[in-house]
N, C-alpha and C. Protein backbone atom coordinates (compact mmCIF):
# COMPACT_ATOMS: atom_id res chain seq x y z
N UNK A 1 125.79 57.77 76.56
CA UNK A 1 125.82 58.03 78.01
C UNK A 1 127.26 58.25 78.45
N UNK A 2 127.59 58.97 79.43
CA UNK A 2 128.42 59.42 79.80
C UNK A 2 128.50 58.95 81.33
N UNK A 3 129.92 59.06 82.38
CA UNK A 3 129.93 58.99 84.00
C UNK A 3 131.23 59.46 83.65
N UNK A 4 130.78 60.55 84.98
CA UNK A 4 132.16 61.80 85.31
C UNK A 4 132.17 61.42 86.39
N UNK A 5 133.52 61.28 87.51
CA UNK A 5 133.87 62.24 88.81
C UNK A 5 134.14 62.91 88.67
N UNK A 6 133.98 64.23 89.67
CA UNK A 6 134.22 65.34 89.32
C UNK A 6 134.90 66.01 91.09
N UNK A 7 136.03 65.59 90.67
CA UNK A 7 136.78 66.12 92.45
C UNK A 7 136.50 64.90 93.59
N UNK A 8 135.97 64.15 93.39
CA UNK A 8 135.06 63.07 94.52
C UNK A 8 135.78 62.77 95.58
N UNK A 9 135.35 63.13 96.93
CA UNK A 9 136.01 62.84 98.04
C UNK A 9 135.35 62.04 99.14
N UNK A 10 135.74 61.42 99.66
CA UNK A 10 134.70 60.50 100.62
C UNK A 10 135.30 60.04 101.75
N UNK A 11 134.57 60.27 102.82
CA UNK A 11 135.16 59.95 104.21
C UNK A 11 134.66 58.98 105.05
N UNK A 12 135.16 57.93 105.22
CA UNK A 12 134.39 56.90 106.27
C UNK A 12 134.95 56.31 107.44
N UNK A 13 134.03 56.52 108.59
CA UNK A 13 134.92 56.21 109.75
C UNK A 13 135.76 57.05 110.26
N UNK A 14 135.84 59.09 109.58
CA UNK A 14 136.49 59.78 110.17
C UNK A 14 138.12 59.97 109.27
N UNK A 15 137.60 59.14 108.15
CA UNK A 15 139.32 58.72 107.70
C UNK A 15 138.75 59.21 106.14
N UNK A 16 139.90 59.56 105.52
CA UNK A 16 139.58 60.24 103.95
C UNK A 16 140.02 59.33 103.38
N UNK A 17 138.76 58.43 102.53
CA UNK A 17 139.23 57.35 101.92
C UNK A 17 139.39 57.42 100.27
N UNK A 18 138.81 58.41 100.06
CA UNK A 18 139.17 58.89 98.48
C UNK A 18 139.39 60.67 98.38
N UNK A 19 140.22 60.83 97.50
CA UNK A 19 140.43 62.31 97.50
C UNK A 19 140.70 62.89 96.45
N UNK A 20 139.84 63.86 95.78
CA UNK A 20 139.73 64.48 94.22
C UNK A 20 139.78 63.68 93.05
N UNK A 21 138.98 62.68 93.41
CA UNK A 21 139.01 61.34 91.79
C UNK A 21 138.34 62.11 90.72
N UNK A 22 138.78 61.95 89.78
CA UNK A 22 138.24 62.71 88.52
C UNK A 22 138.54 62.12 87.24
N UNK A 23 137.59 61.75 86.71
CA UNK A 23 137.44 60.84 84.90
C UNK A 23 136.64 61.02 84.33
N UNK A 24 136.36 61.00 83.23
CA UNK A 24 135.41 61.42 81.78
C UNK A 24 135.27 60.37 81.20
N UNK A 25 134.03 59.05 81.62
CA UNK A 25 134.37 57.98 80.60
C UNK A 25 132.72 58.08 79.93
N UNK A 26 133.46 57.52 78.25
CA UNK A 26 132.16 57.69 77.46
C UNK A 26 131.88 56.25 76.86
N UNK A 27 131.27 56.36 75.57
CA UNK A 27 130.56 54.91 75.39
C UNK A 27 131.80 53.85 75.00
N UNK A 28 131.89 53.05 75.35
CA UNK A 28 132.84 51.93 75.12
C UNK A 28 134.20 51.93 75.54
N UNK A 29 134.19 53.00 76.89
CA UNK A 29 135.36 53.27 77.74
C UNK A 29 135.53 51.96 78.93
N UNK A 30 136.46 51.63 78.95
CA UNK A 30 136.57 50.62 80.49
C UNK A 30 137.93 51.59 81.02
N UNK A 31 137.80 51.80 82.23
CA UNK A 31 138.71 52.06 83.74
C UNK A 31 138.62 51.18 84.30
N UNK A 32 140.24 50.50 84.26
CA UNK A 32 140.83 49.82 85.46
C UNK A 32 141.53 50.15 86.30
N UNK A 33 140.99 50.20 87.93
CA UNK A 33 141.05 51.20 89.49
C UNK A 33 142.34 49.72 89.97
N UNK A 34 142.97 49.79 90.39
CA UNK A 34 143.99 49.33 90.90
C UNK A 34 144.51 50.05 92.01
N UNK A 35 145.37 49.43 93.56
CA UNK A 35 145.91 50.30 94.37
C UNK A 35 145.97 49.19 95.06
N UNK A 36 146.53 49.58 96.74
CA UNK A 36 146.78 48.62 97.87
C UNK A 36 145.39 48.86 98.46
N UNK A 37 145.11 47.33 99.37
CA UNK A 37 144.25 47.24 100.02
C UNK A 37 143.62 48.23 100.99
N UNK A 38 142.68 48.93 101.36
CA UNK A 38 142.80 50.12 101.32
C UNK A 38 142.37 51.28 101.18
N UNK A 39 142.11 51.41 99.44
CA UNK A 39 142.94 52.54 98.92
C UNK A 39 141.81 53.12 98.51
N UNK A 40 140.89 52.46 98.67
CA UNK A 40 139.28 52.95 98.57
C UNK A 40 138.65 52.55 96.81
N UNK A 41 139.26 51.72 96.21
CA UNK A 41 138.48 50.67 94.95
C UNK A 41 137.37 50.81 95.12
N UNK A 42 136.72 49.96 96.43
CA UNK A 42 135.31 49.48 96.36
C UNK A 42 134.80 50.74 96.97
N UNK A 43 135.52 51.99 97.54
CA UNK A 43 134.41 52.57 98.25
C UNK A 43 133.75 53.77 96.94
N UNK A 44 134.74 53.48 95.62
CA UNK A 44 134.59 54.52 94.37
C UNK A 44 133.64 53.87 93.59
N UNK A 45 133.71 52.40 94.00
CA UNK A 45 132.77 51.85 92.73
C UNK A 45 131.10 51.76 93.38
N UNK A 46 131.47 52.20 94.82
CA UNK A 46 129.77 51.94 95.79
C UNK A 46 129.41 53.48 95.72
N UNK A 47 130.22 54.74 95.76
CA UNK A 47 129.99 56.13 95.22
C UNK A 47 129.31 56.23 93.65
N UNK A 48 129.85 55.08 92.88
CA UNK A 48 129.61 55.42 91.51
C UNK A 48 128.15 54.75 91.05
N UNK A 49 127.80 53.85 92.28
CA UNK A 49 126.34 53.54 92.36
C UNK A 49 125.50 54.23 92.74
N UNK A 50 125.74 55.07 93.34
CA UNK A 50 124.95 56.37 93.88
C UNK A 50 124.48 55.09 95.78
N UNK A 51 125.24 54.38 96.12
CA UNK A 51 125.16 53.95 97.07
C UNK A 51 125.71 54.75 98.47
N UNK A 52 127.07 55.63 98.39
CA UNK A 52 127.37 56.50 98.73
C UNK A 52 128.07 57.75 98.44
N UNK A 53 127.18 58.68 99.83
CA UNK A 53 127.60 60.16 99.01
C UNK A 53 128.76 60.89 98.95
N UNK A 54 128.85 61.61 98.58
CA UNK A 54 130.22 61.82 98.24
C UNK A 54 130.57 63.12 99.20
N UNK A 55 131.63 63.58 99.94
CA UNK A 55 131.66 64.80 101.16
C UNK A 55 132.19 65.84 100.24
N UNK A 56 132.71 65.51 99.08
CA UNK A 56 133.36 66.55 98.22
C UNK A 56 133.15 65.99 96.73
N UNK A 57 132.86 66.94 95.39
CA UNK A 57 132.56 67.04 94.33
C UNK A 57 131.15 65.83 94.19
N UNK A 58 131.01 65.23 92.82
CA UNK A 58 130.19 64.60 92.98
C UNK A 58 130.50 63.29 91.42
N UNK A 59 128.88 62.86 91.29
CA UNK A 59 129.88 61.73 90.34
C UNK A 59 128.15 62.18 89.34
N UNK A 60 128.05 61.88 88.23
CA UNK A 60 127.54 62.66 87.24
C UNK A 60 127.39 61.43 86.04
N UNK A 61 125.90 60.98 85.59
CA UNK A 61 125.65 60.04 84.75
C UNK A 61 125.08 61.21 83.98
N UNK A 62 125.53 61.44 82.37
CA UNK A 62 124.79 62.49 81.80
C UNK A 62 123.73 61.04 80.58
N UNK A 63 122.88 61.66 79.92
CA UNK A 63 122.29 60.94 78.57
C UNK A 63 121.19 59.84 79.24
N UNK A 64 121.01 59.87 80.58
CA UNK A 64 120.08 58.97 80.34
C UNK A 64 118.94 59.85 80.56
N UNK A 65 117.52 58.82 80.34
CA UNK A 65 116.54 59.47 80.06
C UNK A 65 115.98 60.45 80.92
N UNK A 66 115.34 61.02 81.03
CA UNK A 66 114.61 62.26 82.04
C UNK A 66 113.96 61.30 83.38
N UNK A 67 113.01 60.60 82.57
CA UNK A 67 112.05 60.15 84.08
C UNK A 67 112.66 59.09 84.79
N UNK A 68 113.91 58.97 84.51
CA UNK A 68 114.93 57.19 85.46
C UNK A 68 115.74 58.45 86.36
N UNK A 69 116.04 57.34 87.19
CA UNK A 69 117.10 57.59 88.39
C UNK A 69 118.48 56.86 87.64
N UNK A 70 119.77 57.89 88.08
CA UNK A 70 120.87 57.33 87.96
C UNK A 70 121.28 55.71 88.26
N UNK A 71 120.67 55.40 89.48
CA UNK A 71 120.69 54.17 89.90
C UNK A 71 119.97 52.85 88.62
N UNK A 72 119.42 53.53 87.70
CA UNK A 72 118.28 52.80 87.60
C UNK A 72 119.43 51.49 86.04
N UNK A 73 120.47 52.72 85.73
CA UNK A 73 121.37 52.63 84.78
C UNK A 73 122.47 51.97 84.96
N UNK A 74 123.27 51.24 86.61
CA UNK A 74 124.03 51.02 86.68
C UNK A 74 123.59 49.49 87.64
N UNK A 75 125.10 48.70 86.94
CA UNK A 75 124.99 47.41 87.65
C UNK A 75 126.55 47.41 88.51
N UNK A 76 125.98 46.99 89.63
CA UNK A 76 127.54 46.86 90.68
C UNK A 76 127.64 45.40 91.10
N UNK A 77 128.46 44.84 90.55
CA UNK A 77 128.89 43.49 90.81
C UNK A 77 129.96 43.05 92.15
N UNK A 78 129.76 43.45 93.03
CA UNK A 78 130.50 43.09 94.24
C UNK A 78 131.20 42.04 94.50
N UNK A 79 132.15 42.11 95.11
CA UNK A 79 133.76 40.90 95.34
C UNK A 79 132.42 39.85 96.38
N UNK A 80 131.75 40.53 97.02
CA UNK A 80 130.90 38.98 97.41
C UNK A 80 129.76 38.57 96.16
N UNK A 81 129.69 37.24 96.17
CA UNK A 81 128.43 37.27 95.32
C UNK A 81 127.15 37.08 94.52
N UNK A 82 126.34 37.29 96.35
CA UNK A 82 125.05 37.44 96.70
C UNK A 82 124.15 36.07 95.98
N UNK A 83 124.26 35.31 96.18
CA UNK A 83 124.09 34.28 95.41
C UNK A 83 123.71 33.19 96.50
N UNK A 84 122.30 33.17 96.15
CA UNK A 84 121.12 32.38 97.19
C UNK A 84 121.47 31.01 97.01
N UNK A 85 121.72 29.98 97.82
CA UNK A 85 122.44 29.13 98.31
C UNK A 85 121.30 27.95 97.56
N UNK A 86 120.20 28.42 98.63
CA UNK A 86 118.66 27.36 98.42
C UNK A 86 118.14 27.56 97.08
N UNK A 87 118.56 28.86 96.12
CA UNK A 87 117.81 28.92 94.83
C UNK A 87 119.11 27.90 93.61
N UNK A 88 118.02 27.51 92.37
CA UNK A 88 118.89 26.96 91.67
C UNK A 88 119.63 27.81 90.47
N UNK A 89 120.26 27.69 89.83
CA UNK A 89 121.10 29.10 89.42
C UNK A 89 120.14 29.83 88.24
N UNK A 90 119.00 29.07 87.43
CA UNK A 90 118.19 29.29 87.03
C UNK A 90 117.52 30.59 87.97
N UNK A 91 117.09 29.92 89.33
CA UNK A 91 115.98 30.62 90.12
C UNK A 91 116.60 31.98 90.18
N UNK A 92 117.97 31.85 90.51
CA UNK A 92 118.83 33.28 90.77
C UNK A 92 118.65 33.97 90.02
N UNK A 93 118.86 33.39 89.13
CA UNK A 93 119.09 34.73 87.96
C UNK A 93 117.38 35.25 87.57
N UNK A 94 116.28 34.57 87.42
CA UNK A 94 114.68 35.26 87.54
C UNK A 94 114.29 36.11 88.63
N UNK A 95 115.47 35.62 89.32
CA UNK A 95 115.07 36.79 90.73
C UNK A 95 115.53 37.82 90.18
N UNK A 96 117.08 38.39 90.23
CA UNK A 96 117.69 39.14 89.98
C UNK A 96 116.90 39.68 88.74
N UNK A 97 116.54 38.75 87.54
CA UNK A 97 115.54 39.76 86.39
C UNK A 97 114.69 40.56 87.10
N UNK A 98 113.97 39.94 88.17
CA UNK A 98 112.65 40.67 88.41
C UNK A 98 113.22 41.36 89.49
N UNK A 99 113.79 41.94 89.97
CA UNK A 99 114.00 42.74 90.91
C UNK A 99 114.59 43.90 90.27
N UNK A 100 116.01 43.67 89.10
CA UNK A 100 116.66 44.77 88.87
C UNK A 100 115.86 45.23 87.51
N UNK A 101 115.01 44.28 86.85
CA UNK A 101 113.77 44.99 85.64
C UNK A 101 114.74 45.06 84.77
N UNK A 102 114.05 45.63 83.20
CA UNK A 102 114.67 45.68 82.04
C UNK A 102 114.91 44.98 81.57
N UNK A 103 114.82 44.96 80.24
CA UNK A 103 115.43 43.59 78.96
C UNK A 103 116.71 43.42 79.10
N UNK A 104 117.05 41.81 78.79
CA UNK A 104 118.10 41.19 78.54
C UNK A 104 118.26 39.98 77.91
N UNK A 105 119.28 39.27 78.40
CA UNK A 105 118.98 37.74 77.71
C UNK A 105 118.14 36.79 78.70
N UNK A 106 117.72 35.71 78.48
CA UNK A 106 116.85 34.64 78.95
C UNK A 106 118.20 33.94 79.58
N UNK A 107 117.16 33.58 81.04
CA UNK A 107 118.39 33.29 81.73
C UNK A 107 119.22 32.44 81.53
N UNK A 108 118.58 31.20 80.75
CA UNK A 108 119.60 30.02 80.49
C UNK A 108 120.53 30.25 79.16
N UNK A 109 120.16 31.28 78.57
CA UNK A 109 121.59 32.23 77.45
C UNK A 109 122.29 32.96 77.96
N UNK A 110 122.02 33.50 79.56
CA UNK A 110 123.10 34.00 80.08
C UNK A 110 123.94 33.00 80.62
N UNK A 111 123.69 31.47 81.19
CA UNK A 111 123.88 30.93 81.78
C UNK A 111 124.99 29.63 80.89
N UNK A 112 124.58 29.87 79.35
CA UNK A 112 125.78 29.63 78.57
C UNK A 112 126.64 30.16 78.14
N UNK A 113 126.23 31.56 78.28
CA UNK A 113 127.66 32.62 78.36
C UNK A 113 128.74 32.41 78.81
N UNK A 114 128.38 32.31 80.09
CA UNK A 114 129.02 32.52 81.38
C UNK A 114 129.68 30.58 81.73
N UNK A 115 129.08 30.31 81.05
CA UNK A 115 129.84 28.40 80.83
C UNK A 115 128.93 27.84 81.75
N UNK A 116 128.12 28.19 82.34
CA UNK A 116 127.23 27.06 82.73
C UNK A 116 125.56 26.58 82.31
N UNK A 117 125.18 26.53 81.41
CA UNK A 117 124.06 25.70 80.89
C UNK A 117 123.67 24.60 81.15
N UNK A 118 124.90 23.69 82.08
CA UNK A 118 124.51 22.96 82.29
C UNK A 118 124.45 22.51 83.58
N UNK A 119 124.42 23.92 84.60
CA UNK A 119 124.21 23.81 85.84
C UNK A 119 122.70 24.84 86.56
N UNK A 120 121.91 25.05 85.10
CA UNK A 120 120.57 25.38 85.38
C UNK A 120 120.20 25.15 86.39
N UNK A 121 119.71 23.78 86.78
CA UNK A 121 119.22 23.10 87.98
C UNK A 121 119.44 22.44 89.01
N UNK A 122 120.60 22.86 89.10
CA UNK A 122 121.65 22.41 90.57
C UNK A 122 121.68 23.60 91.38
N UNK A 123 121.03 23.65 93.32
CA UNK A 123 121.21 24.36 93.80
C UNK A 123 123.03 24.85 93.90
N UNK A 124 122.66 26.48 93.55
CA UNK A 124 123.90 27.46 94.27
C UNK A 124 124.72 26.80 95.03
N UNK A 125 123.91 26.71 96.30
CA UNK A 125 124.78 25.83 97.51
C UNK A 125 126.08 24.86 96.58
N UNK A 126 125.31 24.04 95.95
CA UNK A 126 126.86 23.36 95.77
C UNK A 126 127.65 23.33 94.65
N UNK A 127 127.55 24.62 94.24
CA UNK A 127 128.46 25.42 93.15
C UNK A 127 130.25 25.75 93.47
N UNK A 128 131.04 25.59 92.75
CA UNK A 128 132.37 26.20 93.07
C UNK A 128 132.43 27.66 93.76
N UNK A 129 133.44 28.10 94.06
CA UNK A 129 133.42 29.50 94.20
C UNK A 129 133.89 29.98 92.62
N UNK A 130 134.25 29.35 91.67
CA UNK A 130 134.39 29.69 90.39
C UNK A 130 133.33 30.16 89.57
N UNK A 131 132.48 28.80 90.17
CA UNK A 131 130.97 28.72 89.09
C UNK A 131 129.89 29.95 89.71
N UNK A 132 130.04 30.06 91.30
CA UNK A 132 129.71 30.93 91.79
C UNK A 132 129.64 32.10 91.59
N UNK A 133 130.95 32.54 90.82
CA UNK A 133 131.66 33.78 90.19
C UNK A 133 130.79 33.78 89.10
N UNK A 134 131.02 32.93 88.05
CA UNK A 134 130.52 32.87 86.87
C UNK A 134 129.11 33.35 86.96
N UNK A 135 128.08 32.95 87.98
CA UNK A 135 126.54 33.15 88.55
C UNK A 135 126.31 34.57 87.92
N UNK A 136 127.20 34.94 89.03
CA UNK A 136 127.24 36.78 89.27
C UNK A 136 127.05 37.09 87.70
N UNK A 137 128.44 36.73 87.48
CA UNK A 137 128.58 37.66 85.90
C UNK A 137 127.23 37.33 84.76
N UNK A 138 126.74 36.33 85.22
CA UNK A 138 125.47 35.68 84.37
C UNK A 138 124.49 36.93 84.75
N UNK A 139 124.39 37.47 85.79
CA UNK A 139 123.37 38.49 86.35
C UNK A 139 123.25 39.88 85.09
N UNK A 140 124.83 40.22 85.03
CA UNK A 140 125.07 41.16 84.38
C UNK A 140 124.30 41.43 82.65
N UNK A 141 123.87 40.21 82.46
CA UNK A 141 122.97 40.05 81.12
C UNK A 141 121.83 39.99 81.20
N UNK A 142 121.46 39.43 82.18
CA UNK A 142 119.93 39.32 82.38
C UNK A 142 118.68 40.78 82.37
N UNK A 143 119.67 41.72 82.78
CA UNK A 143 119.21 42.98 83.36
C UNK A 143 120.09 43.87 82.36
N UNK A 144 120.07 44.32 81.60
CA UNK A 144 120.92 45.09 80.63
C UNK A 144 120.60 46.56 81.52
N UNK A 145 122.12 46.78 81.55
CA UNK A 145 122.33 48.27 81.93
C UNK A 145 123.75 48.69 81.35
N UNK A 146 123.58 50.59 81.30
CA UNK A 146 124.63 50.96 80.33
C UNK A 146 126.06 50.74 81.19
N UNK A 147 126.30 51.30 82.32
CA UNK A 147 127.23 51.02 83.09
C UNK A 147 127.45 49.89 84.10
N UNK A 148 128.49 49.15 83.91
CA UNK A 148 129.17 48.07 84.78
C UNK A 148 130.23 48.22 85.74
N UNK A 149 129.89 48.08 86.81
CA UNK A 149 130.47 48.44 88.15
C UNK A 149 131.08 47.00 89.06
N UNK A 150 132.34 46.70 88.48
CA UNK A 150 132.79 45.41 88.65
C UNK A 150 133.91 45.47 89.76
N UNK A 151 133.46 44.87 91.14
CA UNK A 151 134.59 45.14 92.37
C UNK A 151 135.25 43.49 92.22
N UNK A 152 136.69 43.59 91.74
CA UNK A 152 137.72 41.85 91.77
C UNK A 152 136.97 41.22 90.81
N UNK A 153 136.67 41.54 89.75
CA UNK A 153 135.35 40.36 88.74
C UNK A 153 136.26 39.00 88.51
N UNK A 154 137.91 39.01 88.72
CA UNK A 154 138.37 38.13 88.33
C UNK A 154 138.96 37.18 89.32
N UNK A 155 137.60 37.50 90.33
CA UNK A 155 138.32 36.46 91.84
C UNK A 155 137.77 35.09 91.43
N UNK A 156 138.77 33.85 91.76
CA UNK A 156 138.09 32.55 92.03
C UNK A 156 137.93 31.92 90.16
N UNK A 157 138.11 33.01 89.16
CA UNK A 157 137.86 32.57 88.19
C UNK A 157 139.07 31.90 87.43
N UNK A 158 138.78 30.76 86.87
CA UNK A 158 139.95 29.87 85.85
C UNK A 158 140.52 30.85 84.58
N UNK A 159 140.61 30.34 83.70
CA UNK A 159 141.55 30.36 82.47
C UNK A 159 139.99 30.74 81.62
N UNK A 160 139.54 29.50 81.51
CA UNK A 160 138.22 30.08 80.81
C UNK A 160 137.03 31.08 81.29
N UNK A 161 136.88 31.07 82.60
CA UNK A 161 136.20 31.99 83.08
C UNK A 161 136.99 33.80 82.76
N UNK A 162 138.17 33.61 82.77
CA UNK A 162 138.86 35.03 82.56
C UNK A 162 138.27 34.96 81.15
N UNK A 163 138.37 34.40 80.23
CA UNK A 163 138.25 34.58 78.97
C UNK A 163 136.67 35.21 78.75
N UNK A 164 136.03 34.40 79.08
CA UNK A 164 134.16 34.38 79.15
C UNK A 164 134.33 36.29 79.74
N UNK A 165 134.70 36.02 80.93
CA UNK A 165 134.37 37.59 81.43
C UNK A 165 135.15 38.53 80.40
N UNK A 166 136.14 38.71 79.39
CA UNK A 166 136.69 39.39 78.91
C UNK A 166 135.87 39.56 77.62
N UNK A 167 135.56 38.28 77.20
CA UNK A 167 134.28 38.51 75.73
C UNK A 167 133.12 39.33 76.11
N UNK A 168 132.47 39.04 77.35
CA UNK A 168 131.39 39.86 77.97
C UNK A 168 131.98 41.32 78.17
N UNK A 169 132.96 41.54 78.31
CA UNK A 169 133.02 43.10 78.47
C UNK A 169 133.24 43.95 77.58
N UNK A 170 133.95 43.05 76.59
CA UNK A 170 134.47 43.65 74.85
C UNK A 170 133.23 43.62 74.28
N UNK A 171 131.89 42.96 74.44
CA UNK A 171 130.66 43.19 73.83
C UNK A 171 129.91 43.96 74.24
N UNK A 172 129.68 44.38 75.67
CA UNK A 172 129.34 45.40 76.24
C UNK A 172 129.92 46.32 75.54
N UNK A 173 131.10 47.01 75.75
CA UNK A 173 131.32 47.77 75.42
C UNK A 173 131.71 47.70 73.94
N UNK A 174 131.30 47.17 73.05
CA UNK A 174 130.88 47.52 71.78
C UNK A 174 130.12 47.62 71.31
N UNK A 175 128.62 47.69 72.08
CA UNK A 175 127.46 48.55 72.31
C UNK A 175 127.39 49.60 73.31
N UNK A 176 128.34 50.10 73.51
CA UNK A 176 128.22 51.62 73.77
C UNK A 176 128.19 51.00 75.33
N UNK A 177 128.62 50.70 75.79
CA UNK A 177 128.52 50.29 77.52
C UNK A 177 129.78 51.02 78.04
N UNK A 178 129.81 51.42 79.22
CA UNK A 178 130.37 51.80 80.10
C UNK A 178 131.25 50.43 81.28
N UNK A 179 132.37 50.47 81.47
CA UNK A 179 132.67 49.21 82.48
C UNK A 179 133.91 50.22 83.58
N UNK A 180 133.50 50.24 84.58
CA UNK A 180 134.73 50.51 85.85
C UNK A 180 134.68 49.36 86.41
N UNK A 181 136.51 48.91 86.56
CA UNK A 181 136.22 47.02 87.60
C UNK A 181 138.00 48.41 88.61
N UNK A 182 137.20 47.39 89.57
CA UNK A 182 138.55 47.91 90.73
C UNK A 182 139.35 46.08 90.90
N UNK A 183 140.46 46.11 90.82
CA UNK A 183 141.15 44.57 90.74
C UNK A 183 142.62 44.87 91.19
N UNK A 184 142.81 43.68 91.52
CA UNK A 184 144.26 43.87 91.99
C UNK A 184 145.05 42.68 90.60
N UNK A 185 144.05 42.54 89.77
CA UNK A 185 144.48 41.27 88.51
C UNK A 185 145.11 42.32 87.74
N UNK A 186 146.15 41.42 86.65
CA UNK A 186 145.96 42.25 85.09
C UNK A 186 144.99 41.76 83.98
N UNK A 187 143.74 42.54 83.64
CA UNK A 187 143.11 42.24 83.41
C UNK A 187 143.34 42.40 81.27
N UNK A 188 144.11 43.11 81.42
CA UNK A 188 144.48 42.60 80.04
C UNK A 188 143.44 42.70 79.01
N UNK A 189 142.33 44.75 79.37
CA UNK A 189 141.35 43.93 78.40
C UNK A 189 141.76 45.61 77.44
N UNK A 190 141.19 45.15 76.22
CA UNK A 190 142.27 46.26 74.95
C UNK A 190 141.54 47.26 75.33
N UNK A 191 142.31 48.64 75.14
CA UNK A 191 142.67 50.19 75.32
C UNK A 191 141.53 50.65 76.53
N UNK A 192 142.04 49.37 77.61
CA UNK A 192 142.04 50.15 79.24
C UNK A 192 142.59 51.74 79.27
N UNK A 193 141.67 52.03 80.15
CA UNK A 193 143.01 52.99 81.01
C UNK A 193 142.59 52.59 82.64
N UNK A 194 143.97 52.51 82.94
CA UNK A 194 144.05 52.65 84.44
C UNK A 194 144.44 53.70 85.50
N UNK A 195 143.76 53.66 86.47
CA UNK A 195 143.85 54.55 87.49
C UNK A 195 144.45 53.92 88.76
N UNK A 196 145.31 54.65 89.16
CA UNK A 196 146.07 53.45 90.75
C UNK A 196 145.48 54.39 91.39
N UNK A 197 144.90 54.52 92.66
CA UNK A 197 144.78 54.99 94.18
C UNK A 197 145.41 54.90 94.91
N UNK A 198 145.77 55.84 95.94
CA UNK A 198 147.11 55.95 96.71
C UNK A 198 147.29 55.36 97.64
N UNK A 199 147.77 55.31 98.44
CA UNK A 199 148.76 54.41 99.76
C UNK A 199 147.51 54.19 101.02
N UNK A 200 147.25 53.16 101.32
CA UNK A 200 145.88 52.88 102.61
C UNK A 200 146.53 54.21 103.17
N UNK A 201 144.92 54.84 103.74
CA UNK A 201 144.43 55.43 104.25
C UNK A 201 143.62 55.30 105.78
């Protein structure tokens, strides 16, 4: 599988918040989007969901199958994260299976991934904003998809949580996965390439 921009321009609010983005990433490529606050990160990684459209060129998933939607292939992990307060982190993540569909791991093997196994059954609500973090990234297994669409993945997270998220992405993408994260971190993960975006807009 493949994801191109191809010229991508996008305007919101009257204001040009991205202008002629263009990349060729293939299986086991990661792009790291970097820039000032701004600079339109999250509004490339919500374009690259097919969440919004683009006013100029377009953005292009080639190899997946005929009868799926582009959407159907990509996971967008957002700087908030969405993470039901009243469910227990178990419950979260069966939701998220059954909503976003497709094979993955069982939730309490994502849930040792990600360092918590042993917060199965403790409501969300009174989770860290660390462990909180960690939740999210637990999502990202449950639901296997080829492309990963990661806005700040390394907010709120420790020493070991950076690590956990860096094994998860080096395994992804050594099954042929796709990863774009927009961050203002150094994420330090081997033969990145990065892209900066220009000056707020």
């Amino acid at each position: 599988m493949r994801l191109k921009a191809e010229r991508l321009s996008i305007e919101r609010g009257e204001r040009l918040v991205l202008r002629g983005v263009s990349f060729d990433l293939g299986p086991g490529d990661a792009l790291v989007v970097t820039g000032p606050n701004g600079a339109g990160k999250s509004t490339l990684l919500r374009a690259l969901a097919y969440l919004l459209p683009a006013d100029e060129g377009r953005v292009v998933l080639e190899g997946m199958p005929e009868e799926t939607l582009p959407a159907e292939h990509v996971h967008l992990l957002g700087h908030a994260d969405a993470v039901k307060g009243a469910l227990t982190a178990l419950e979260n993540l069966d939701l998220w299976a059954g909503l976003l569909g497709g094979s993955g791991s069982e939730p309490s093997d994502a849930l040792e991934a990600v360092g918590l196994g042993h917060a199965g059954d403790l409501p969300a609500s009174v989770l860290s904003a660390g462990q909180r973090r960690r939740l999210s990234m637990a999502r990202l297994l449950v639901a296997r998809r080829a492309v990963w669409l990661l806005d700040e993945p390394a907010t709120a997270l420790d020493t070991d949580g950076l690590s956990r998220l860096a094994h998860l992405v080096a395994g992804h993408r050594s099954e042929g996965g796709i990863v774009v994260a927009a961050t203002h971190a150094d994420l330090g993960w081997p033969g990145e390439t990065r892209m900066v975006l220009g000056q707020a807009v």
